[in-house]
N, C-alpha and C. Protein backbone atom coordinates (compact mmCIF):
# COMPACT_ATOMS: atom_id res chain seq x y z
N UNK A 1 -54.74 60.12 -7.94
CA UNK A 1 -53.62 59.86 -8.80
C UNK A 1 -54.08 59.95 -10.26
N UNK A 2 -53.13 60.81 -11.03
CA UNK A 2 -53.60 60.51 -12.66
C UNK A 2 -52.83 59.71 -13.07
N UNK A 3 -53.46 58.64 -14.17
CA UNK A 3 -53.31 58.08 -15.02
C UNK A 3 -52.29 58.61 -16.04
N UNK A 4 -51.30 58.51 -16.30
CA UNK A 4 -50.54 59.04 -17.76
C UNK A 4 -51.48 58.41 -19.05
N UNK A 5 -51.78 59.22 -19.91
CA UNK A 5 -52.01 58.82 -21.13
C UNK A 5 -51.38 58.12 -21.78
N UNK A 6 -52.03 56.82 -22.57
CA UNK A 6 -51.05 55.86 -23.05
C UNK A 6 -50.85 56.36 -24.85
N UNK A 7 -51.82 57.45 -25.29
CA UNK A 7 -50.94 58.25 -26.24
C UNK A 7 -50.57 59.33 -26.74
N UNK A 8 -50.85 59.81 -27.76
CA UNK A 8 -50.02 61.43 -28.08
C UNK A 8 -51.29 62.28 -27.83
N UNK A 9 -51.40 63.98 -27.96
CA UNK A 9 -52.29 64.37 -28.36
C UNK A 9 -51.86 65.08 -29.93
N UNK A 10 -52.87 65.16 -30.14
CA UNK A 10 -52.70 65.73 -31.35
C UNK A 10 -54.04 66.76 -31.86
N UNK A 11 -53.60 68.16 -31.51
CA UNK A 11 -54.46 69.28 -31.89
C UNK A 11 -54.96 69.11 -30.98
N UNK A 12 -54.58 68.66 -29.78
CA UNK A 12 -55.53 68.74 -28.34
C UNK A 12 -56.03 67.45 -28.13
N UNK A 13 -56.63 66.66 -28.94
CA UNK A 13 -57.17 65.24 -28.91
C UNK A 13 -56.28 64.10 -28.72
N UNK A 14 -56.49 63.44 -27.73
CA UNK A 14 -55.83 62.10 -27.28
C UNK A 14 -55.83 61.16 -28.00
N UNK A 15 -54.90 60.50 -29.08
CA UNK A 15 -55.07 59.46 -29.87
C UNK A 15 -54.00 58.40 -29.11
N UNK A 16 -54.29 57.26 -29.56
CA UNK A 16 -54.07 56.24 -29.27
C UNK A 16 -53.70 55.36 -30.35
N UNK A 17 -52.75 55.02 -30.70
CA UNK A 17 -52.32 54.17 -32.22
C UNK A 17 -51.74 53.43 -31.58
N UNK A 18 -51.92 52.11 -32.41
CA UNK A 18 -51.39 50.65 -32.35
C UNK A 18 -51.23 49.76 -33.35
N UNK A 19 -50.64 48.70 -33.28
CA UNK A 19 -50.46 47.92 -34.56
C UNK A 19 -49.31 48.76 -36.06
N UNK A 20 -49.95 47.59 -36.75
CA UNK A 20 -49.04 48.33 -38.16
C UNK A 20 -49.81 47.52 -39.26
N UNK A 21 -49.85 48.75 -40.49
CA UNK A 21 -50.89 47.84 -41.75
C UNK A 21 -51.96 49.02 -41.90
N UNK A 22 -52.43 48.24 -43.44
CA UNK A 22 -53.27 49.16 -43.93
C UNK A 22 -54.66 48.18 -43.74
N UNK A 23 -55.86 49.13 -44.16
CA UNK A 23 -56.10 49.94 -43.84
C UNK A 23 -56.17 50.49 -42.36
N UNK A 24 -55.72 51.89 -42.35
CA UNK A 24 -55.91 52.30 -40.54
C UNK A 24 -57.50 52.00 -39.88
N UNK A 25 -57.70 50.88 -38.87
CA UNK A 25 -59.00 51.67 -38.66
C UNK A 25 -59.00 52.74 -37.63
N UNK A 26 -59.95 53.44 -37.54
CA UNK A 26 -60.55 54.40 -36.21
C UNK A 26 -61.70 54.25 -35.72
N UNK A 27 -61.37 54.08 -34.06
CA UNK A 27 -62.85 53.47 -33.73
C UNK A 27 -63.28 55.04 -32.84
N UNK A 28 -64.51 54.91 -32.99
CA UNK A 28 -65.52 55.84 -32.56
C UNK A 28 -66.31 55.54 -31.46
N UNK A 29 -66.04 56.09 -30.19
CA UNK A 29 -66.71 55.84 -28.86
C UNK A 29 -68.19 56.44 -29.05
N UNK A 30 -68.63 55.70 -27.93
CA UNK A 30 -69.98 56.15 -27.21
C UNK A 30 -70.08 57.72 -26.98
N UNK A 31 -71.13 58.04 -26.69
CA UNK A 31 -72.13 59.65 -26.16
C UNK A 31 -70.87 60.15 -25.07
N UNK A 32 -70.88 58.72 -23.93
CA UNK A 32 -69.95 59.82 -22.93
C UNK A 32 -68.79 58.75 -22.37
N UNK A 33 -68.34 58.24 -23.40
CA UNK A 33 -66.91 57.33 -23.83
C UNK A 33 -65.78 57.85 -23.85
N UNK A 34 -65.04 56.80 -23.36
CA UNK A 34 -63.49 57.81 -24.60
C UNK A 34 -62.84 56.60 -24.77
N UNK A 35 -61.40 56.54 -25.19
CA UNK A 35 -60.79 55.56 -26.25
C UNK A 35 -60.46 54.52 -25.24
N UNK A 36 -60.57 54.74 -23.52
CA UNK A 36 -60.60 53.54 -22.88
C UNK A 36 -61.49 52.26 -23.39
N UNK A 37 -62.67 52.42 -23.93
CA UNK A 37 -63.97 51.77 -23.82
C UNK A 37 -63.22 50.60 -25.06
N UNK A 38 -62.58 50.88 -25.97
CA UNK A 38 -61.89 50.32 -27.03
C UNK A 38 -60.83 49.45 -26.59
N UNK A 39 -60.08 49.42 -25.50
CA UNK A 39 -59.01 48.69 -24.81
C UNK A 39 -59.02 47.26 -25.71
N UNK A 40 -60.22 46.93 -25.55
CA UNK A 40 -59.74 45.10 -25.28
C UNK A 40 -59.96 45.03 -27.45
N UNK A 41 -60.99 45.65 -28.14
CA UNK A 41 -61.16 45.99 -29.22
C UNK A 41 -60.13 46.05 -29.96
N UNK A 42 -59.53 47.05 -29.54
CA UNK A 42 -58.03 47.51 -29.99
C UNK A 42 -56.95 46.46 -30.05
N UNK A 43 -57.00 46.08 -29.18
CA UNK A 43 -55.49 44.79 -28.96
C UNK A 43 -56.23 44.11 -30.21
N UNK A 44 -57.00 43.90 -30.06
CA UNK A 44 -57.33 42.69 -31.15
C UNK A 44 -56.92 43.06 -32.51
N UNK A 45 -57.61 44.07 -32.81
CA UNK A 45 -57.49 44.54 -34.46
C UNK A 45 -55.90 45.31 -34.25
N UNK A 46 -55.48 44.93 -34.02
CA UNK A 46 -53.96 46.11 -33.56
C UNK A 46 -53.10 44.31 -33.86
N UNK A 47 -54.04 43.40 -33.74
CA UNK A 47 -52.70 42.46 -34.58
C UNK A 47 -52.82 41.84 -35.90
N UNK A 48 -53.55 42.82 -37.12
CA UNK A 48 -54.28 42.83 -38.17
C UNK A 48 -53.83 43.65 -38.71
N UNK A 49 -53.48 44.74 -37.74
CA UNK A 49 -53.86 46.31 -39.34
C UNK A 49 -53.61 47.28 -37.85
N UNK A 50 -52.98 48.71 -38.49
CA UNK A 50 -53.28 49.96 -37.73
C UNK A 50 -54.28 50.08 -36.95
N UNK A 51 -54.67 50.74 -36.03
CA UNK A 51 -55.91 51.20 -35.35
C UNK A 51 -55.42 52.28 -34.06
N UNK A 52 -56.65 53.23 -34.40
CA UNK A 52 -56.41 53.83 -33.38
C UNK A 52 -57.73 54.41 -32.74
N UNK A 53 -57.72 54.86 -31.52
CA UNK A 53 -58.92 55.34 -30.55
C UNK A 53 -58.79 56.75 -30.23
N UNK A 54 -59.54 57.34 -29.85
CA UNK A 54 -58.96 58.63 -29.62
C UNK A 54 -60.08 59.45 -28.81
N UNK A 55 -59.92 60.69 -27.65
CA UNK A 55 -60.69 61.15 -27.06
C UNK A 55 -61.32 62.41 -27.22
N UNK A 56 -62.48 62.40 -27.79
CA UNK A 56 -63.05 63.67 -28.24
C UNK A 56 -63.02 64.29 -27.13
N UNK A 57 -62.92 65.91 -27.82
CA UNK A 57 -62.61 67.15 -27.01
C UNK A 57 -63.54 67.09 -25.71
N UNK A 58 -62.75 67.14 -24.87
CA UNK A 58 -63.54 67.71 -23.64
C UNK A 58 -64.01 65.74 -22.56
N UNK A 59 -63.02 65.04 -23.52
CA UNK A 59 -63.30 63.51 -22.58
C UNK A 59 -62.22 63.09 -22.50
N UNK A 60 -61.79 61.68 -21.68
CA UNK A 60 -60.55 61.23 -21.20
C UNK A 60 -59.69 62.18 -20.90
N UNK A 61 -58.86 61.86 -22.01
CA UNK A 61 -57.11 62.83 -21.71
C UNK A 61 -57.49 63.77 -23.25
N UNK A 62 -58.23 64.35 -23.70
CA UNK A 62 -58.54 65.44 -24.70
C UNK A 62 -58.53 66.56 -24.04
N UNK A 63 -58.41 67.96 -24.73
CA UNK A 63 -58.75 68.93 -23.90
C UNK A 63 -59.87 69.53 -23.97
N UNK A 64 -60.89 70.38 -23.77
CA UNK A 64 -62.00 70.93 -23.83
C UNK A 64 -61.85 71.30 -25.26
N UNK A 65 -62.84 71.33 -25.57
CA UNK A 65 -63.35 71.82 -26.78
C UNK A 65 -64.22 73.22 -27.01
N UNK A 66 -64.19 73.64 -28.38
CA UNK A 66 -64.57 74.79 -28.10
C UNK A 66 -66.23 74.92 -28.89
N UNK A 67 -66.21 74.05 -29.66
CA UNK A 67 -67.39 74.03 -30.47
C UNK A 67 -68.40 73.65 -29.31
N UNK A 68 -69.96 73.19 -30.39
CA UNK A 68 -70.75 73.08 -29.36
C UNK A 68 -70.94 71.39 -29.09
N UNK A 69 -70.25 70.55 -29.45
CA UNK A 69 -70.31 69.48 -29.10
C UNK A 69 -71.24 68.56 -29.60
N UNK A 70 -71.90 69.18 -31.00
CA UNK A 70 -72.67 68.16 -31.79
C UNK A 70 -71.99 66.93 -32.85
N UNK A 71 -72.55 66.11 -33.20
CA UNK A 71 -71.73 65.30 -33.91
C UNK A 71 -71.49 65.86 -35.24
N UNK A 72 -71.07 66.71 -35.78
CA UNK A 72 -71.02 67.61 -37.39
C UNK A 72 -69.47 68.52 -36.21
N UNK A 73 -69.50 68.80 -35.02
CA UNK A 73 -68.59 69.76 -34.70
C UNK A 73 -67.65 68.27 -34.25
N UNK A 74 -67.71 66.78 -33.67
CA UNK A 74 -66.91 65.99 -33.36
C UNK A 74 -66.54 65.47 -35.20
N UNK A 75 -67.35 65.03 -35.78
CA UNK A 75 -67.06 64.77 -37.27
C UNK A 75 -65.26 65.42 -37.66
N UNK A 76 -65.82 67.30 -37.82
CA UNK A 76 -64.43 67.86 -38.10
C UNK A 76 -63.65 68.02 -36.94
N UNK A 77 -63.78 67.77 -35.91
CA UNK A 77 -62.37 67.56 -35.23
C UNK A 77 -61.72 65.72 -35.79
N UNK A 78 -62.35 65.24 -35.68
CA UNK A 78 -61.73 63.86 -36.76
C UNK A 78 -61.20 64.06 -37.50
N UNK A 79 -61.66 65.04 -38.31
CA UNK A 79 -60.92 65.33 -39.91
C UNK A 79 -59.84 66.18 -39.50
N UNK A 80 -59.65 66.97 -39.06
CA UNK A 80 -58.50 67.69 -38.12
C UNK A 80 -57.38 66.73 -37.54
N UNK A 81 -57.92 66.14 -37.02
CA UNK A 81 -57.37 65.27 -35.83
C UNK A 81 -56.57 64.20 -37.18
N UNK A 82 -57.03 63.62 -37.97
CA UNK A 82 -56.50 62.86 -38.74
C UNK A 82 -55.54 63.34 -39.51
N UNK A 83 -56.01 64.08 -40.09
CA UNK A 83 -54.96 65.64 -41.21
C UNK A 83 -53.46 65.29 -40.29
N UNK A 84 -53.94 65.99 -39.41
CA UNK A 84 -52.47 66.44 -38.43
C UNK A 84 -51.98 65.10 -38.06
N UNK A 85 -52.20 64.14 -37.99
CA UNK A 85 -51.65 62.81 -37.20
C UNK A 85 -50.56 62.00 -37.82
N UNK A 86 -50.79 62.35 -39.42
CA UNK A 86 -50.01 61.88 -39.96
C UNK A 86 -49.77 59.90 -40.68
N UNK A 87 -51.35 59.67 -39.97
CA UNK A 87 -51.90 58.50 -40.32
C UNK A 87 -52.82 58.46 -41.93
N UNK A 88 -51.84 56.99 -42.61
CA UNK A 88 -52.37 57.26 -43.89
C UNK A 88 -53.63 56.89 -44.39
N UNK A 89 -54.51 57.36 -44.75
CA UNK A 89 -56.04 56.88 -45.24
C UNK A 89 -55.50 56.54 -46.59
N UNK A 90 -57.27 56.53 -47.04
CA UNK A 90 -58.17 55.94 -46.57
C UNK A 90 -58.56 54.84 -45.47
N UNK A 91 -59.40 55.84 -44.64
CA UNK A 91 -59.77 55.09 -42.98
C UNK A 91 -61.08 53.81 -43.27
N UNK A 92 -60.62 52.92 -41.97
CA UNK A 92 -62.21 52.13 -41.86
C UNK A 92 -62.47 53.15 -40.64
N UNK A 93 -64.12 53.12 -40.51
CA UNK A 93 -64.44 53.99 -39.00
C UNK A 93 -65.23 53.08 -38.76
N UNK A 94 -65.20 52.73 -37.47
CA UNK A 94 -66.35 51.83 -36.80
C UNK A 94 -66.72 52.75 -35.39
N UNK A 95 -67.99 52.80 -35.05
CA UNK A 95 -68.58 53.82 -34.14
C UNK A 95 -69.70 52.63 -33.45
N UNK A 96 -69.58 53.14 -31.86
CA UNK A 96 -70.56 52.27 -31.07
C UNK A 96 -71.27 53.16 -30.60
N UNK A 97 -72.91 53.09 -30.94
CA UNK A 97 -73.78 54.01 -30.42
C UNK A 97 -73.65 55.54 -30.75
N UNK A 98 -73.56 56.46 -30.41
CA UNK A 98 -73.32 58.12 -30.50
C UNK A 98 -72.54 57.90 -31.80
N UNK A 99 -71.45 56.95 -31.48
CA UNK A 99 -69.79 57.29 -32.33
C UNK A 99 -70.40 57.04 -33.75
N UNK A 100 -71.46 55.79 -33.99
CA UNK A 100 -72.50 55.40 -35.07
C UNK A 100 -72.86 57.11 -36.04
N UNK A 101 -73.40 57.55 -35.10
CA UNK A 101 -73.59 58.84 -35.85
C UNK A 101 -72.66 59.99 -35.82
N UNK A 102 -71.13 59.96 -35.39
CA UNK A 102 -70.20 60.76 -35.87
C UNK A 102 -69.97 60.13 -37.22
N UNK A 103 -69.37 58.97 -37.25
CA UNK A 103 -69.07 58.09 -38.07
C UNK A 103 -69.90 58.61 -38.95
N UNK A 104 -70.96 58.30 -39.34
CA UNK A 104 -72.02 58.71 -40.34
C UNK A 104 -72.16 60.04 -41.27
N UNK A 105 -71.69 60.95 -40.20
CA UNK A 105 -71.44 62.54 -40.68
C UNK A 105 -70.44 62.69 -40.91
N UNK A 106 -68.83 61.77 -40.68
CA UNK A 106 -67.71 62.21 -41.17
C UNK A 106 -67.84 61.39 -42.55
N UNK A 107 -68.90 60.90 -42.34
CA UNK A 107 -68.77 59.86 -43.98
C UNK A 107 -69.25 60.55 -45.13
N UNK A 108 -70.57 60.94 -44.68
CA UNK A 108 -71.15 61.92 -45.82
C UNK A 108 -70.40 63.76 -46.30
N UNK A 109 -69.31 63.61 -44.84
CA UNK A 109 -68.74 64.99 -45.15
C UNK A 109 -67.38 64.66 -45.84
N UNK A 110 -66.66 63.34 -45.40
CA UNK A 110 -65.34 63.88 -45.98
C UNK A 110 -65.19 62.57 -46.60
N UNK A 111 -66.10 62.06 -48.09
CA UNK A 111 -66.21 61.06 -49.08
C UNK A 111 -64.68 60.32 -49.41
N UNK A 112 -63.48 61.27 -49.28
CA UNK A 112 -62.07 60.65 -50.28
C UNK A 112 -61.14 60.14 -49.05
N UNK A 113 -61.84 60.60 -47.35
CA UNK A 113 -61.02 60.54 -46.39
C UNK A 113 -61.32 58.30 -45.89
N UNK A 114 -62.24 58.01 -46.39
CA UNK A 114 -62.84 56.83 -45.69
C UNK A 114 -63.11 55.86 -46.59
N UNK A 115 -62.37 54.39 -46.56
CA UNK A 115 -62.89 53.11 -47.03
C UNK A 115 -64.09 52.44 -46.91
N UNK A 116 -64.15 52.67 -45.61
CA UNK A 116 -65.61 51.16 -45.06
C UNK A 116 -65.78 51.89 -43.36
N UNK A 117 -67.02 51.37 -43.41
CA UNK A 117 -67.28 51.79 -42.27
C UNK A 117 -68.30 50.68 -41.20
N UNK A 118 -68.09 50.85 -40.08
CA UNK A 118 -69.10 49.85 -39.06
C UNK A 118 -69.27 50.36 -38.11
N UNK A 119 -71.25 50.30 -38.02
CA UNK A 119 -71.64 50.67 -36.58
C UNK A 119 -72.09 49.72 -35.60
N UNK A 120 -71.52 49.46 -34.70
CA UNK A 120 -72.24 48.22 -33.79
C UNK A 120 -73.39 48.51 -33.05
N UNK A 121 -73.57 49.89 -32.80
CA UNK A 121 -75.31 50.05 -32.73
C UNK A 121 -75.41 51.60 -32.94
N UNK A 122 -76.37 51.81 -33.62
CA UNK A 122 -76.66 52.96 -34.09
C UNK A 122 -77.84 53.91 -34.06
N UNK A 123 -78.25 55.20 -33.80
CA UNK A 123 -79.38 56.02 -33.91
C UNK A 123 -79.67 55.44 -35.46
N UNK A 124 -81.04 55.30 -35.13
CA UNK A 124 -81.94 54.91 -36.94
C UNK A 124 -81.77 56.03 -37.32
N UNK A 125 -81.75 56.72 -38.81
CA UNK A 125 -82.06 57.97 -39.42
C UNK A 125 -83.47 57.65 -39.85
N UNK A 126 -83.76 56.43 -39.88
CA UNK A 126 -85.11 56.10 -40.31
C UNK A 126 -86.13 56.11 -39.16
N UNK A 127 -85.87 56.72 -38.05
CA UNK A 127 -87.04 56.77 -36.82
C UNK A 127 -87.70 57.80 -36.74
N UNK A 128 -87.69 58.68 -37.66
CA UNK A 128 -88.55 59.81 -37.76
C UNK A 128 -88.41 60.72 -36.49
N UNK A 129 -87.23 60.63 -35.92
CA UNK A 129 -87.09 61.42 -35.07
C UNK A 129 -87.05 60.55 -33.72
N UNK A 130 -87.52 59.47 -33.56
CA UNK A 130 -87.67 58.77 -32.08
C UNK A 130 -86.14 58.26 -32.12
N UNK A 131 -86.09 57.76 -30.70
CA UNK A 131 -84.29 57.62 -30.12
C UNK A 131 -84.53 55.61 -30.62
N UNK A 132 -84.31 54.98 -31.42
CA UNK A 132 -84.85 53.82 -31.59
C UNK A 132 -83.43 53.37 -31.76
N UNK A 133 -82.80 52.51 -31.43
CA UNK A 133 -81.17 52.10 -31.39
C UNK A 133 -81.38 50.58 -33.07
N UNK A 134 -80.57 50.64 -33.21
CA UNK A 134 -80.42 49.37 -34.02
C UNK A 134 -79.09 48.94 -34.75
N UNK A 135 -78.85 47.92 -34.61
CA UNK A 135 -77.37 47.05 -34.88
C UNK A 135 -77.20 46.76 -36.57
N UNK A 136 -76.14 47.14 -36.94
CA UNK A 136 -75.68 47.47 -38.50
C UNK A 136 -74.55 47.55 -38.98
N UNK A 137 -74.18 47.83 -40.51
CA UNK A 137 -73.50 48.30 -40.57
C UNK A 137 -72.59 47.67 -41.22
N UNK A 138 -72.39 46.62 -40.39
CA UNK A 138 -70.90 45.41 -41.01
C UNK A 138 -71.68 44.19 -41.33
């Protein structure tokens, strides 16, 4: 049995909006997540302020994607994905794990699109290359 999606897609990507208020946040899933993982997250900040979750290409209810699936090719489908949605920024982005480093690259790429940002655990840029996790951010 499938599941109906509980929201729109938009440019192919499954978003999920809730609440009402500024600023919107957008939360950023895990490596191999999608905007389920946010459920209980969501209700919460959804009685605060906007928020929404959403399923990068090729997970949950998204459709495949065509890029190669690095975080610089999920980054601009965000920026895409937001453009078209019709949700007003300046965004907060909060990213758990993987989403830590989309988050990170949509920050340094699209400076006028984003308020504040939080990673609840994140790849170090400071590990010289080793996979070393660490909690930040907010």
């Amino acid at each position: 049995m499938k599941i109906p999606a509980p929201g729109r897609s938009v440019n192919g990507l499954h978003v999920w909006a809730t609440g009402a208020g500024a600023p919107v946040v957008v939360l950023e899933a895990g490596i191999a997540a999608s905007s389920v993982s946010w459920s209980l997250v969501q209700a919460r900040v959804a009685e605060y302020t906007r928020v929404l979750s959403y399923d990068r290409a090729g997970f949950g209810w998204s459709a495949e994607g065509t890029g190669g699936g690095t975080a610089l090719d999920a980054a601009n489908d965000l920026a895409r994905m937001l453009e078209a949605s019709g949700e007003a920024g300046p965004f907060v982005l909060a990213g758990h794990s993987f989403g830590g480093l989309i988050v990170r690259v949509f920050q340094s790429g699209f400076r006028n699109e984003w308020r504040g940002w939080c990673w609840w655990i994140r790849w170090s840029e400071a590990s010289g290359g080793m996979l070393r996790m660490r909690a930040g951010g907010c």
